[in-house]
Protein backbone atom coordinates (compact mmCIF):
# COMPACT_ATOMS: atom_id res chain seq x y z
CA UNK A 1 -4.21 -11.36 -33.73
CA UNK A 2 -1.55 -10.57 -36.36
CA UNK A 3 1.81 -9.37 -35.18
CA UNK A 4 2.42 -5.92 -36.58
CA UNK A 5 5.93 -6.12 -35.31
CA UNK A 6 7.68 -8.71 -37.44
CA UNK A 7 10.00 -7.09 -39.29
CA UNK A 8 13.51 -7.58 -38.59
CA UNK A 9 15.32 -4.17 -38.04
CA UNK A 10 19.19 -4.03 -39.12
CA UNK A 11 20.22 -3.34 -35.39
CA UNK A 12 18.18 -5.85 -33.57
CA UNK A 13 19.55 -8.53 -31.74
CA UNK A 14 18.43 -10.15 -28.32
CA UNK A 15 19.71 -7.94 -25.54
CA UNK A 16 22.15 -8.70 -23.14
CA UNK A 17 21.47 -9.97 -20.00
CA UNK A 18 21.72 -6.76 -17.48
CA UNK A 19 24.37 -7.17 -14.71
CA UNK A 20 25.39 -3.96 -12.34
CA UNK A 21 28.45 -5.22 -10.56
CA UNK A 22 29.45 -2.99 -7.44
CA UNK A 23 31.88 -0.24 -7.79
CA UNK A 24 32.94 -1.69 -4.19
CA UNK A 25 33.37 -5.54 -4.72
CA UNK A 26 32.16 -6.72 -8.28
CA UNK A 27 29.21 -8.21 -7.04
CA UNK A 28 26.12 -8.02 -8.81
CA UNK A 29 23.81 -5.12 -7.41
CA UNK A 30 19.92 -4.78 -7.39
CA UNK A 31 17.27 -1.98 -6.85
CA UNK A 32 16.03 -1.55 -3.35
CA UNK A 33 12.44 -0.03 -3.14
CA UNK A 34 12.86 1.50 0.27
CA UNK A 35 16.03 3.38 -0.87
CA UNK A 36 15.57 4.30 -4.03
CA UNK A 37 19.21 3.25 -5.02
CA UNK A 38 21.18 0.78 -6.45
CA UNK A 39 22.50 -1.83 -3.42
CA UNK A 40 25.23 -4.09 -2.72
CA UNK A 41 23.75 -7.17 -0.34
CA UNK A 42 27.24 -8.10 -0.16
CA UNK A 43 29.19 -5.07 1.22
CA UNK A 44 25.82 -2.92 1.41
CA UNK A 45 27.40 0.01 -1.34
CA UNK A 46 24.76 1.91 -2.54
CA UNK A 47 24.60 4.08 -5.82
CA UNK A 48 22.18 6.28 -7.05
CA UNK A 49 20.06 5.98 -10.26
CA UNK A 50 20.30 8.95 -12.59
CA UNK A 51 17.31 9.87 -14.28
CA UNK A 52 17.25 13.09 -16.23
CA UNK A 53 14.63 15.23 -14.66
CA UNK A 54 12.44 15.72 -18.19
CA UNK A 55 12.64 12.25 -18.48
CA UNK A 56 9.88 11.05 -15.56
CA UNK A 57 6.11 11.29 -15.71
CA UNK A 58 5.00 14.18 -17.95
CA UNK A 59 8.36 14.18 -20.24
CA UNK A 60 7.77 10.70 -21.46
CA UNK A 61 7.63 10.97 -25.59
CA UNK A 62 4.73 9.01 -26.81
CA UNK A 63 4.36 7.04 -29.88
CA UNK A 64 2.23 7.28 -32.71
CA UNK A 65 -0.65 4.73 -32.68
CA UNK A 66 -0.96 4.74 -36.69
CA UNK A 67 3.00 4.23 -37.43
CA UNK A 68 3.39 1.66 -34.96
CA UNK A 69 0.22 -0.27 -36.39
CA UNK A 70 1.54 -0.20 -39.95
CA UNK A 71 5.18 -1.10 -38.46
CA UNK A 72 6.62 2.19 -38.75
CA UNK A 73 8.43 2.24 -35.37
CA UNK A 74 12.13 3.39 -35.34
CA UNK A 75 14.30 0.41 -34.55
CA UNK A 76 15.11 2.20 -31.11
CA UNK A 77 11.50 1.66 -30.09
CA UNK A 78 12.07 -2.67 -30.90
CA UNK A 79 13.50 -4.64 -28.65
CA UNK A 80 14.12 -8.45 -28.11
CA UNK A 81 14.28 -10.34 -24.72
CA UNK A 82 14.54 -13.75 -23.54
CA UNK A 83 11.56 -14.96 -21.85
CA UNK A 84 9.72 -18.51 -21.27
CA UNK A 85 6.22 -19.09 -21.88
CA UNK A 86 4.14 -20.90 -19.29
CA UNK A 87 2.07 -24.01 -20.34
CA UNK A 88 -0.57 -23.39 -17.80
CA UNK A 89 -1.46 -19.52 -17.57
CA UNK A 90 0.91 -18.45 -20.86
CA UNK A 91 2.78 -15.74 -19.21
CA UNK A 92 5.58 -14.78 -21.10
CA UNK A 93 8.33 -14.01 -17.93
CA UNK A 94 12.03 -13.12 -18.29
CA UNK A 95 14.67 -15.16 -16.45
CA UNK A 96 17.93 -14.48 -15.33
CA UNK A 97 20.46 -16.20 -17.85
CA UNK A 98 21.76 -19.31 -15.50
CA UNK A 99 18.32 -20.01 -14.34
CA UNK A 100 16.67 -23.41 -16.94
CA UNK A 101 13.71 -24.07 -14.62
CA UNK A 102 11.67 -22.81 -12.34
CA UNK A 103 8.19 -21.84 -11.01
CA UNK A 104 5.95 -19.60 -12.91
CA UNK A 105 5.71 -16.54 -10.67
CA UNK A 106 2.03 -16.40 -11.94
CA UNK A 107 0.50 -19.90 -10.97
CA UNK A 108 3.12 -21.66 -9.57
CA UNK A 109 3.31 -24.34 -12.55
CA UNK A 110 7.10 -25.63 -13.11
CA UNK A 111 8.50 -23.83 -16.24
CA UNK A 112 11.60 -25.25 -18.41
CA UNK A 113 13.20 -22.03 -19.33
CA UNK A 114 13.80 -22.52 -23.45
CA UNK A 115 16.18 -20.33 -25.58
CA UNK A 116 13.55 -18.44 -27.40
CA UNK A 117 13.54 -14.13 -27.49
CA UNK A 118 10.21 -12.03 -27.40
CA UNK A 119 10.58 -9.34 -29.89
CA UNK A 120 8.32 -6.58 -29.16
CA UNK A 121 7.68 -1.96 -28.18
CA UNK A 122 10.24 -1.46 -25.46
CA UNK A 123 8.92 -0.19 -22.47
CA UNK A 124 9.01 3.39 -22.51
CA UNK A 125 8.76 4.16 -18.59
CA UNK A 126 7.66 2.33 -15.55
CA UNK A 127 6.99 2.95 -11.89
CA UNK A 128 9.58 1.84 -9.69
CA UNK A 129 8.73 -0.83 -6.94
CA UNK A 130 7.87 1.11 -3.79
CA UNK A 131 7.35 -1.89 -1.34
CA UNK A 132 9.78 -4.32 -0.28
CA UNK A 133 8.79 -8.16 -0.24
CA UNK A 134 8.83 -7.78 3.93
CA UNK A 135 5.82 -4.81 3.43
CA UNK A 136 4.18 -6.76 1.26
CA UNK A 137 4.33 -10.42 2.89
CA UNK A 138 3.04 -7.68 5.69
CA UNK A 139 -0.20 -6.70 3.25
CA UNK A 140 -0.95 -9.99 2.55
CA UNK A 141 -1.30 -11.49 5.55
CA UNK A 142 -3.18 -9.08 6.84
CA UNK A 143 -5.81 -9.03 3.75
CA UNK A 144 -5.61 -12.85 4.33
CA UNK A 145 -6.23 -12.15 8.06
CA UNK A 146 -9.55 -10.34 6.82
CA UNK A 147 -11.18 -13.34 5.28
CA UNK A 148 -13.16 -14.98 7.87
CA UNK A 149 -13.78 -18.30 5.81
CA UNK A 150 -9.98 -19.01 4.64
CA UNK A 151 -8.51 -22.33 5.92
CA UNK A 152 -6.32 -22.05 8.32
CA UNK A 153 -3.66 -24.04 6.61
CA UNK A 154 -3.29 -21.27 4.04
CA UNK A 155 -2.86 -18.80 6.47
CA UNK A 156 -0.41 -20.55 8.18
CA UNK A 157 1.33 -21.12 4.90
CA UNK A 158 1.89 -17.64 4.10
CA UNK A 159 2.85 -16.72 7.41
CA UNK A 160 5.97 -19.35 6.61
CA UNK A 161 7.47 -16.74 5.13
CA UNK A 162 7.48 -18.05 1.06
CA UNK A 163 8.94 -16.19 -1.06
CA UNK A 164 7.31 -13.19 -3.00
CA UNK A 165 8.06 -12.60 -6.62
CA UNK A 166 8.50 -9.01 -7.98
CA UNK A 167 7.13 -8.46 -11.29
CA UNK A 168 6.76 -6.03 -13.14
CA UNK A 169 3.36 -5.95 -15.43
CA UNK A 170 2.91 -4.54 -18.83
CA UNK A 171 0.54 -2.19 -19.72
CA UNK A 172 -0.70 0.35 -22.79
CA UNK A 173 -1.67 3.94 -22.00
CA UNK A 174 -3.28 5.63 -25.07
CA UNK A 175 -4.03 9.87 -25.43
CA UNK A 176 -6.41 10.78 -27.81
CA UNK A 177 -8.40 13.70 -28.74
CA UNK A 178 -12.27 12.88 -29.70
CA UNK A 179 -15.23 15.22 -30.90
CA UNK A 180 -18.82 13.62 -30.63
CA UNK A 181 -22.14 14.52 -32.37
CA UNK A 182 -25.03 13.20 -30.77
CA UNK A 183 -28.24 12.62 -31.43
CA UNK A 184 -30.90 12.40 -27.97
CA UNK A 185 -33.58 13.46 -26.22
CA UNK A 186 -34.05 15.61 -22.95
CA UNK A 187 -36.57 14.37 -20.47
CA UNK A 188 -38.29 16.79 -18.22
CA UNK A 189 -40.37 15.41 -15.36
CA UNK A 190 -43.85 17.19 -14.60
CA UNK A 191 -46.56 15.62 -11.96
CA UNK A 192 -49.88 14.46 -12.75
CA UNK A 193 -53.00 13.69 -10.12
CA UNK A 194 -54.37 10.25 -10.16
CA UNK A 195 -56.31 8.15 -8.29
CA UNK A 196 -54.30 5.05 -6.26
CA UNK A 197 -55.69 1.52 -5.48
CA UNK A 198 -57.12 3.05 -2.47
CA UNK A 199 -59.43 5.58 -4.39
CA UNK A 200 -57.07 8.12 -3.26
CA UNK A 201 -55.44 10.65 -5.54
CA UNK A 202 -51.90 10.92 -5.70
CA UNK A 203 -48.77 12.54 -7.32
CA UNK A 204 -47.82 10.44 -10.40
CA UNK A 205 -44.16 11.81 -12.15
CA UNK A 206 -44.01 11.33 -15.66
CA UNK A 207 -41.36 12.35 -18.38
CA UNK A 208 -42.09 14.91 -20.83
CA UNK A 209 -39.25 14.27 -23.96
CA UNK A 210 -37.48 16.87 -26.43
CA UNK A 211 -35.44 15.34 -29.04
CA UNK A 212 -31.97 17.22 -28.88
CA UNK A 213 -28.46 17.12 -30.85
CA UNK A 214 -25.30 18.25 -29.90
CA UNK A 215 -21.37 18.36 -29.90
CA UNK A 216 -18.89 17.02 -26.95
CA UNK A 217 -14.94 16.95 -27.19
CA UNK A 218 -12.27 15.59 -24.70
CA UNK A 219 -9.00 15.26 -24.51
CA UNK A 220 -8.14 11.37 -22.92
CA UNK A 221 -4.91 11.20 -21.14
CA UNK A 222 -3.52 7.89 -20.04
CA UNK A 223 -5.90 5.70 -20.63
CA UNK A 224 -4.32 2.62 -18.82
CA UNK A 225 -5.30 -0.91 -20.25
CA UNK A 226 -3.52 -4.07 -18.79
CA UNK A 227 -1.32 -5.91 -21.81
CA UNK A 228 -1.09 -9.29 -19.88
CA UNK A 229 -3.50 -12.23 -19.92
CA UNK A 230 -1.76 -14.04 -17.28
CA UNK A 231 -3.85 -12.89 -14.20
CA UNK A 232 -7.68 -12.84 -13.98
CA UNK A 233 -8.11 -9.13 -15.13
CA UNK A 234 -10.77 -8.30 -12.04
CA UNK A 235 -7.97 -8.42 -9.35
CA UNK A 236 -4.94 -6.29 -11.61
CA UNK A 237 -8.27 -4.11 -12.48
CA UNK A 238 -8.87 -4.03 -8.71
CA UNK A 239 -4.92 -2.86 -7.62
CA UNK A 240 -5.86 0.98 -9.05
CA UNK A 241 -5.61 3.41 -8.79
CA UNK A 242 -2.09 3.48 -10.12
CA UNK A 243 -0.23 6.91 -9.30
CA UNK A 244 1.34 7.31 -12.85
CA UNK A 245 2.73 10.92 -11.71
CA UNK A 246 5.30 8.16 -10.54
CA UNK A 247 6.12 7.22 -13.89
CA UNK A 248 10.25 6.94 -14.42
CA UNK A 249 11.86 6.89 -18.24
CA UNK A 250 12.95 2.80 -18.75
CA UNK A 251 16.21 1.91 -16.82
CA UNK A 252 17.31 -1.55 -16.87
CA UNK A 253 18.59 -0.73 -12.75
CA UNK A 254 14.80 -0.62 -12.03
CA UNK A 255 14.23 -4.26 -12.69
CA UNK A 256 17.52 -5.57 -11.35
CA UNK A 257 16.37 -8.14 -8.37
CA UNK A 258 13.12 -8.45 -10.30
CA UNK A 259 11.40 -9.98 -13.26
CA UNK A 260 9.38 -8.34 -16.24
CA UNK A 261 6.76 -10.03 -18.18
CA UNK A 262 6.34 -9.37 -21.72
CA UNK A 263 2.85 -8.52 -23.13
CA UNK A 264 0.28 -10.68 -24.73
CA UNK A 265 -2.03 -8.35 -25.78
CA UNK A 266 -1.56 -6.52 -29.15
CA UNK A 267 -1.19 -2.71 -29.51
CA UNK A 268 -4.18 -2.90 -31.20
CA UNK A 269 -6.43 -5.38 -28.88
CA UNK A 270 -5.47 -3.16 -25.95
CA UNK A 271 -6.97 -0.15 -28.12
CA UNK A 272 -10.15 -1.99 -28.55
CA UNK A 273 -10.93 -1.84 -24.61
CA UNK A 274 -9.39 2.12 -24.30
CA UNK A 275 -12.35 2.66 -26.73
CA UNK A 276 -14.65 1.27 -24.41
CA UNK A 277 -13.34 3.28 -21.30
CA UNK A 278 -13.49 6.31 -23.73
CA UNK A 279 -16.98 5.66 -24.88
CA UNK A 280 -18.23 4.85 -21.44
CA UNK A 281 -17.20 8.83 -20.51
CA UNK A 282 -18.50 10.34 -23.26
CA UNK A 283 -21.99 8.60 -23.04
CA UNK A 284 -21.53 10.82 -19.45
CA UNK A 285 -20.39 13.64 -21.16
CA UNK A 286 -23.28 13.60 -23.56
CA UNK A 287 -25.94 13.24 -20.95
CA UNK A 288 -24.57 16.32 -18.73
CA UNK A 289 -24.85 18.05 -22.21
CA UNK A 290 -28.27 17.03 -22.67
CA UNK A 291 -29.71 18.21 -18.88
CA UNK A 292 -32.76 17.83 -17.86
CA UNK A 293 -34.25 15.74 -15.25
CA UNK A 294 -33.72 12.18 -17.58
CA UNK A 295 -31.44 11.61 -20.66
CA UNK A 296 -31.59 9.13 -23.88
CA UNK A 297 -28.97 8.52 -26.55
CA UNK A 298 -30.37 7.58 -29.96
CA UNK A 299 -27.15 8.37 -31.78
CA UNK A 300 -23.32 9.10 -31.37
CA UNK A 301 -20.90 9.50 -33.84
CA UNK A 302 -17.42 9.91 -32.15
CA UNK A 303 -14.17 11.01 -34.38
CA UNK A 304 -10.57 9.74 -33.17
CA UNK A 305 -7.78 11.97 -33.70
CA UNK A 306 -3.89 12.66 -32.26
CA UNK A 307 -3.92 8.46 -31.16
CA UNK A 308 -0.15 7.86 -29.41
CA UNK A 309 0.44 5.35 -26.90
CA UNK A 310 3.27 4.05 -24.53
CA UNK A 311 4.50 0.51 -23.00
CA UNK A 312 4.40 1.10 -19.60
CA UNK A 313 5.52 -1.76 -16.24
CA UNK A 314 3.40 -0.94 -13.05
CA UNK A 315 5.12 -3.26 -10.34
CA UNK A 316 3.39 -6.03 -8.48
CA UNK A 317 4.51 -8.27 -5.47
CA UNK A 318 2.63 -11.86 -6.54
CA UNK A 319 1.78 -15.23 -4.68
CA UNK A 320 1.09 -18.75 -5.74
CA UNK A 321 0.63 -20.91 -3.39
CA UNK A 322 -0.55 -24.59 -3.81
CA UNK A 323 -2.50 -25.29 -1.42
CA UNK A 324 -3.96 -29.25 -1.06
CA UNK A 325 -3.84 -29.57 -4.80
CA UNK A 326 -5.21 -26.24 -5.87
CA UNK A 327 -3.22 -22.62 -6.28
CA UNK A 328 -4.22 -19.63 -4.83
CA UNK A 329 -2.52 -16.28 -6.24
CA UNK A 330 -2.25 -13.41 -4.34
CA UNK A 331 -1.49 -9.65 -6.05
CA UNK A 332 0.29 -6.64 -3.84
CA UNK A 333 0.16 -3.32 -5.85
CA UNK A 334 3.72 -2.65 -5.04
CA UNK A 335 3.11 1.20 -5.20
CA UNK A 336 0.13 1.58 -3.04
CA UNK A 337 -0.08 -2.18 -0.98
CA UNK A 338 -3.40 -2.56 -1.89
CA UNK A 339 -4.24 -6.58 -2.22
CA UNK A 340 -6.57 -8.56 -4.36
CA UNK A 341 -6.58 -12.61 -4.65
CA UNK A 342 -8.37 -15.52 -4.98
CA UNK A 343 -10.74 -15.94 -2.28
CA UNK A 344 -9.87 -19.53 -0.86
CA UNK A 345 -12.91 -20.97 1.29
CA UNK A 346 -13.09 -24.06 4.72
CA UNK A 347 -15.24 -25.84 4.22
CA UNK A 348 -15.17 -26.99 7.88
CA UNK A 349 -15.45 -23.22 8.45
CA UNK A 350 -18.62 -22.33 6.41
CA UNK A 351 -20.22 -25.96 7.94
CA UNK A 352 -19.73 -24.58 11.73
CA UNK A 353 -21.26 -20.96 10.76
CA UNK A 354 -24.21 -22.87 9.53
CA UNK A 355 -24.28 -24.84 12.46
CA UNK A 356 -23.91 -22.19 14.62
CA UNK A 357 -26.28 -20.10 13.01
CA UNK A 358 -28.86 -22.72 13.24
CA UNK A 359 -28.10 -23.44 16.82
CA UNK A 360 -28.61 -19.76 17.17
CA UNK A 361 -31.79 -19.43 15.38
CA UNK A 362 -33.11 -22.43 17.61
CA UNK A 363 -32.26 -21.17 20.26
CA UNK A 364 -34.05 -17.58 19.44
CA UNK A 365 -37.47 -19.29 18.61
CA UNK A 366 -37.38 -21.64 21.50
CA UNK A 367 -37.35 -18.11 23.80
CA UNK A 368 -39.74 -16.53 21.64
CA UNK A 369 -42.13 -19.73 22.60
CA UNK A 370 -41.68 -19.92 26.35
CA UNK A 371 -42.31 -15.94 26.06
CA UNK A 372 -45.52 -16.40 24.82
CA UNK A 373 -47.20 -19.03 27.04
């Protein structure tokens, strides 16, 4: 997919690495979920985050779809960042400035930091983490806890107490305003008397059809598509819903004590899978339109109009454990706590349920024979 983004602006340069030292001490500060504020682990000073009250949710200012696909962004919307690609998954992750190696947060595959910058939209809000790692070691041990078949080892493994990594996740929300025409048909069910396979009559329902045509229009707010291709999509598609009433205007203090990943998929890819979210309502929208008892689309012809989009983070609390050879990741919407993972499976586990159930079934037929002589 071609990079609509390459052209160097006259102000651009790779951005600083973000350091809050305390007012108190000079020690480097980070955000802390359950406060809400700015703290000091070293002589606990907290200070607040100031965020202009237009400036959260509702009052973000979104960007044009059309300019930024022809590379008409102002330079204030372009930003660079230093980041490391991992070999295995290809998560682009930022690290801290003396870090050179370390695990990728995503699949737990050794990463040699490099000096390489990501240029790319900056993020124009995000919601702040919510959970701390202690609430959501706490989520996933209980989900964990759920799953009857896991080994044992695992569990015991993340009970140890590993460390979580906070990420936050890119994503695209798009707005758009659509009209449809449509062509269908309206089905309307009457009954008919035949005779069954017994000779008997019965009620048969059959469809009576009226071809129809027609008009829908919606408004799409927020469509949210993920812009990372680093975790299987079904379990960051399973952490929603996503509260983005939540949404705070872009503050480097948000992601101080945590890491960001840069996106992977285009502006434009991620537009590609809005349409189908869009389409998939107004197919809905068309057949409440139509009525009837039964509904059929021949034809819709759907105009796109009034496109803007923004780079949002949602923050996650993320796993990877290796586990006898093989990683297991495990996701913690760090708004809500809901979990999703790879389901890991014992084999000795699943071999004893058999057993057991044959032992069982045995045992259930051997009764039903004494019973009946």
């Amino acid at each position: 997919m071609t990079d609509t983004f390459d052209q160097e602006p006259e102000t651009a340069r790779p951005e600083d690495e973000h350091r809050f030292p305390c007012s108190n001490c000079g020690s480097d500060m980070r955000y802390a979920p359950t406060e809400g504020k700015m703290v000091c682990d070293h002589c606990g000073n907290e200070e607040a985050i100031e965020v202009p009250p237009d400036q959260g949710g509702e009052g973000l200012v979104e960007n044009d779809f059309e300019a930024a696909l022809r590379g008409q962004m102002d330079n204030v919307e372009i930003e660079e960042t230093r980041v490391s690609q991992c070999p295995s998954c290809g998560a682009q992750v930022q690290f801290d400035a003396d870090v050179h190696s370390q695990d990728c947060p995503f699949c737990a595959t050794p990463v040699v930091t490099d000096t390489g910058t990501h240029r790319h939209i900056k993020p124009k809000g995000l919601v702040p983490f919510q959970l701390e790692e202690r609430e959501a070691h706490k989520a996933m041990e209980d989900w964990l806890g759920r799953l009857w078949f896991a080994p044992n080892g695992l569990k015991e493994y993340a009970r140890q107490g590993r460390e979580l990594n906070g990420i936050y996740v890119p994503y695209w929300t798009y707005d758009a305003d659509t009209d449809t025409n449509y062509r269908g048909q309206r089905g309307t069910a009457y009954y008919v008397t035949v005779n069954g396979p017994d000779g008997k009559p019965r009620q048969e329902r059959r469809i009576r059809w009226t071809r129809v045509s027609g008009r829908v229009s919606r408004f799409f707010d927020d469509i949210l598509v993920l812009a990372s291709k680093s975790l299987p999509k079904r379990y960051t598609d399973a952490l929603a819903p996503w509260d983005l009433s939540g949404l705070a205007e872009y503050r480097p203090e948000f992601l101080s004590g945590f890491r960001a990943e840069g996106y992977t998929v285009e502006l434009d890819e991620g537009m590609v899978e809005a349409r189908q979210i869009m389409d998939a309502q107004i197919q809905r929208d068309i057949r409440r339109d139509i009525g009837g008892d039964a509904q059929r689309i021949d034809a819709m012809n759907t105009h796109v109009d009034k496109t803007t989009f923004k780079h949002i983070l949602l923050p996650v609390w993320i796993a990877a454990y290796k586990y006898r050879g093989k990683s297991y990741r495990f996701v913690v919407n760090a708004q809500s706590g809901k979990v999703q993972g790879e389901r890991p499976w014992s084999a000795i586990k699943i071999a004893i349920a058999v057993v057991a159930a044959i032992a069982i079934g045995a045992a259930v037929f051997y009764g039903l024979e004494v019973m009946d002589r």
